[in-house]
Protein backbone atom coordinates (compact mmCIF):
# COMPACT_ATOMS: atom_id res chain seq x y z
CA UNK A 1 31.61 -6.21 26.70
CA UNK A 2 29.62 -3.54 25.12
CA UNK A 3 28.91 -2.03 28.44
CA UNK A 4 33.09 -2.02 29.07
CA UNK A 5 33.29 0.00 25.61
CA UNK A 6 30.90 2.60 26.54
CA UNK A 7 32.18 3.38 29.32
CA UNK A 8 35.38 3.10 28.05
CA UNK A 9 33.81 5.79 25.20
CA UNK A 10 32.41 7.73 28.10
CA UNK A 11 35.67 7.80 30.15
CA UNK A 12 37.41 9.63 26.96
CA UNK A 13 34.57 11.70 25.87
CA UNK A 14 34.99 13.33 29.13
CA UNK A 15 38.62 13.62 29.04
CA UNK A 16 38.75 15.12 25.16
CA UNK A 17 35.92 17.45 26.80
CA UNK A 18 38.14 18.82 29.33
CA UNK A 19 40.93 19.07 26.59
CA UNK A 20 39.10 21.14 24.52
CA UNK A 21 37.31 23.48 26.44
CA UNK A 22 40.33 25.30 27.19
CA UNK A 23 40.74 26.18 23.54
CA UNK A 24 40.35 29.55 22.59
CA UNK A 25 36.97 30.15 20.63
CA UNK A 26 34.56 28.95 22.88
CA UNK A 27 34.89 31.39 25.84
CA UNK A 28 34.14 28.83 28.55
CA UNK A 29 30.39 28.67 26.94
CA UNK A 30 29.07 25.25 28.27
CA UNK A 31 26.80 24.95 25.49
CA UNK A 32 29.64 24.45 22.92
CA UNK A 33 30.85 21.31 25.10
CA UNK A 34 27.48 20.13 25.97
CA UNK A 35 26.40 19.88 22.11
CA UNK A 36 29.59 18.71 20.77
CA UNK A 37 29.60 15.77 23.72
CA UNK A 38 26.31 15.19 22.38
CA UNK A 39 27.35 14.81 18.59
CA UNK A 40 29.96 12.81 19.83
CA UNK A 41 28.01 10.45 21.75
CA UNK A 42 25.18 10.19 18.58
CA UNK A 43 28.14 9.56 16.49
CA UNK A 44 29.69 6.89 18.40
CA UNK A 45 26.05 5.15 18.40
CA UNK A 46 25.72 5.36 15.32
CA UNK A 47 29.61 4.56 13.84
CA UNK A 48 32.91 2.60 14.81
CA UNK A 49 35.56 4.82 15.67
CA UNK A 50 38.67 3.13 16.32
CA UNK A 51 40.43 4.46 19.46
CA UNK A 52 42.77 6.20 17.60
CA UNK A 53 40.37 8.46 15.35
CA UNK A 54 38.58 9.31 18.94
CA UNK A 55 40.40 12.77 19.17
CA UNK A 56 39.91 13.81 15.19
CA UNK A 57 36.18 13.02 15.47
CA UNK A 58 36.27 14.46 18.98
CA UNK A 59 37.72 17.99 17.79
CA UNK A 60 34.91 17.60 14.59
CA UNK A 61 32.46 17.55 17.05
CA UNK A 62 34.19 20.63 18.77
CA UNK A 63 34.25 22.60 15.84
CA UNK A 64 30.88 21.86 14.47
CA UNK A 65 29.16 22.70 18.17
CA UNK A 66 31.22 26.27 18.39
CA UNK A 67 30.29 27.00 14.76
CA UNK A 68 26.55 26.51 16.14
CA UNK A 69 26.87 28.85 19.39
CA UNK A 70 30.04 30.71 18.78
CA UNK A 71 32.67 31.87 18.61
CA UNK A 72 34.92 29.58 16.55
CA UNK A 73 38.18 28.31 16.96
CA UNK A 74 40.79 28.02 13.56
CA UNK A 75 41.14 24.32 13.03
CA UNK A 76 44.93 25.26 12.98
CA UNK A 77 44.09 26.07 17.03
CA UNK A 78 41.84 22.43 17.16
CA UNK A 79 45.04 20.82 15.52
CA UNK A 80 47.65 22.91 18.25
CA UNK A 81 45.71 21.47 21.17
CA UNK A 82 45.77 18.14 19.68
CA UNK A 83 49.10 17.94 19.48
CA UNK A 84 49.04 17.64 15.50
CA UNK A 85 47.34 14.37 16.21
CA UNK A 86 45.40 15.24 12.63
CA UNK A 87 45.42 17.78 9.95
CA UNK A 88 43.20 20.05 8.61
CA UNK A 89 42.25 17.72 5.48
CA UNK A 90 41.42 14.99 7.76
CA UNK A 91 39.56 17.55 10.43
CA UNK A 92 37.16 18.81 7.19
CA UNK A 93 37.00 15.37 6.42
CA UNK A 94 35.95 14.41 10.07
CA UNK A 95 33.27 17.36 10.19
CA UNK A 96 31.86 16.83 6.74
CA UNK A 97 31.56 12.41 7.50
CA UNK A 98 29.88 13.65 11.30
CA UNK A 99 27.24 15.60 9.53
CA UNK A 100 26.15 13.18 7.15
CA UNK A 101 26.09 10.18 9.94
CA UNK A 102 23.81 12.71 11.86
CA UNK A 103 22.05 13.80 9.29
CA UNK A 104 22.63 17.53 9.16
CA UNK A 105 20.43 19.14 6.65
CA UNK A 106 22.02 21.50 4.38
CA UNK A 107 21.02 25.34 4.76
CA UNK A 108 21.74 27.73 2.31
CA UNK A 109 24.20 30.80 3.50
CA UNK A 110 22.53 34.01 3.68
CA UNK A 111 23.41 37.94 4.59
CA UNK A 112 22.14 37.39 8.12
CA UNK A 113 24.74 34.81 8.55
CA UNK A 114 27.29 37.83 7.96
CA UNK A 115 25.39 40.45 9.53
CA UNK A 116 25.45 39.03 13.07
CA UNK A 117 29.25 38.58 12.80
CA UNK A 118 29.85 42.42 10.92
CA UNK A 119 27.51 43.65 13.84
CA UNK A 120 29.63 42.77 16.66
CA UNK A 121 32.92 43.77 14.82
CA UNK A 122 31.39 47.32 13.74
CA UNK A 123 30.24 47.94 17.56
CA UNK A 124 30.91 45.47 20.11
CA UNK A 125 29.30 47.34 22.72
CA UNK A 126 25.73 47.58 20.79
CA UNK A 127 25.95 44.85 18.32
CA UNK A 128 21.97 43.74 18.66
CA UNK A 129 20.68 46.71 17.51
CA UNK A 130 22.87 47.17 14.49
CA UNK A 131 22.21 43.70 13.90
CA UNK A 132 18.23 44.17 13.83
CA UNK A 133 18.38 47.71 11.80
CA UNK A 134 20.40 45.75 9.02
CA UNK A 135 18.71 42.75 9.03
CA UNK A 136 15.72 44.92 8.71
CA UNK A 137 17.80 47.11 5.92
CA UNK A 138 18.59 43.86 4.10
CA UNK A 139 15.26 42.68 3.99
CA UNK A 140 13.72 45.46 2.37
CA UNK A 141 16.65 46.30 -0.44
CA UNK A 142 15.92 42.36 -1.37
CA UNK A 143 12.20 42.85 -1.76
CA UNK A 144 12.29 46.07 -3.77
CA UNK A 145 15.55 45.62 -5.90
CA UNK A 146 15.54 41.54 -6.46
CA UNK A 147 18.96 42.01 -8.76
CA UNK A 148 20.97 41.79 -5.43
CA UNK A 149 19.94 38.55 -5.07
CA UNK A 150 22.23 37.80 -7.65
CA UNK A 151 24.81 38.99 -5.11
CA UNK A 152 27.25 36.93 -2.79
CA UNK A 153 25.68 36.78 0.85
CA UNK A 154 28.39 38.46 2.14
CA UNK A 155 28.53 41.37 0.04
CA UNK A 156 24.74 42.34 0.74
CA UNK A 157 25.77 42.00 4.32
CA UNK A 158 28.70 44.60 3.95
CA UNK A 159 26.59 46.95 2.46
CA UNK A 160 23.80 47.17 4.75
CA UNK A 161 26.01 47.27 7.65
CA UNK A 162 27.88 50.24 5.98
CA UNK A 163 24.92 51.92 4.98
CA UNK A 164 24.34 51.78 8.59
CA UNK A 165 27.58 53.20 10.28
CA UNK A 166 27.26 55.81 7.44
CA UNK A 167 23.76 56.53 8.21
CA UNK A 168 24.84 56.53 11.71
CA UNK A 169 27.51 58.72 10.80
CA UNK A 170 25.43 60.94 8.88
CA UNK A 171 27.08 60.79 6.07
CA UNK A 172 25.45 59.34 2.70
CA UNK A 173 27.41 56.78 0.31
CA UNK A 174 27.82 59.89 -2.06
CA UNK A 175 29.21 61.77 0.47
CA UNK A 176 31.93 59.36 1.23
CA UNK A 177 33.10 58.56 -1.69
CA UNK A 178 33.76 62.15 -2.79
């Protein structure tokens, strides 16, 4: 009988797979279904899920995976391709329950988190090396001027990036806001 659920588990896994890798978000990148058909398959070791949570934990899994490797879908899209078969509440509920069966350790957000994303948007084209020149930029304002740290992440991240295109620019922060 266990062997019947299992597969019975598989069977769906691979059918909610298929279902969500045509949402927008993940661009087709095979890592985002491998790892969330992983989570879902440690989950459903480690948890009963009754047949009719399958898709809420199933688009959890989703989410968390593309929030690891990128991009990420709006959990009003997750919710669209399921039909409504949840809502958001119980889709934050889902991811927050999935990372404390797995044991997700918490990590604190920082400006690099930001940086990566503000990178791409500033210069899709040439987003590593922006990337590395404020994550370098960030760095050193943080060691020699430690009040920013009393900063939101994603402030510190704005700046450096800006200092950058207005660097790049050639332009100086007094300059543009005269």
């Amino acid at each position: 009988m266990i062997k019947n659920r299992l597969e019975w588990h598989h069977g769906r896994r691979i059918c909610r797979s298929r279902k969500y890798k045509s949402t927008k978000g993940s661009d087709g990148n095979p890592a985002v279904i491998q790892t969330a058909s992983w989570y879902l398959d440690s989950v459903l070791r480690v948890c009963s899920v009754w047949p009719e949570q399958l898709q809420q934990i199933a688009a959890a899994c989703f989410w968390i995976a593309q929030k690891i490797h990128g991009p990420v879908a709006s959990a009003s899209m997750l919710i669209k391709c399921a039909n409504g078969a949840f809502s958001k509440t119980q889709l934050l509920r889902a991811e927050e329950a999935i990372l404390m069966k797995l044991k997700f350790p918490s990590q604190p957000v920082v400006p690099q988190d930001y940086i990566t994303y503000l990178s791409w948007w500033l210069d899709d084209a040439h987003p590593d090396e922006i990337e590395i020149a404020a994550v370098f930029l960030c760095l050193c304002d943080l060691m020699v001027n430690k009040t920013l740290c009393n900063e939101l992440p994603s402030v510190i991240a704005a700046a450096c990036v800006q200092a950058l295109r207005l660097t790049a620019a050639g332009e100086t922060g007094l300059d543009a806001a005269s």
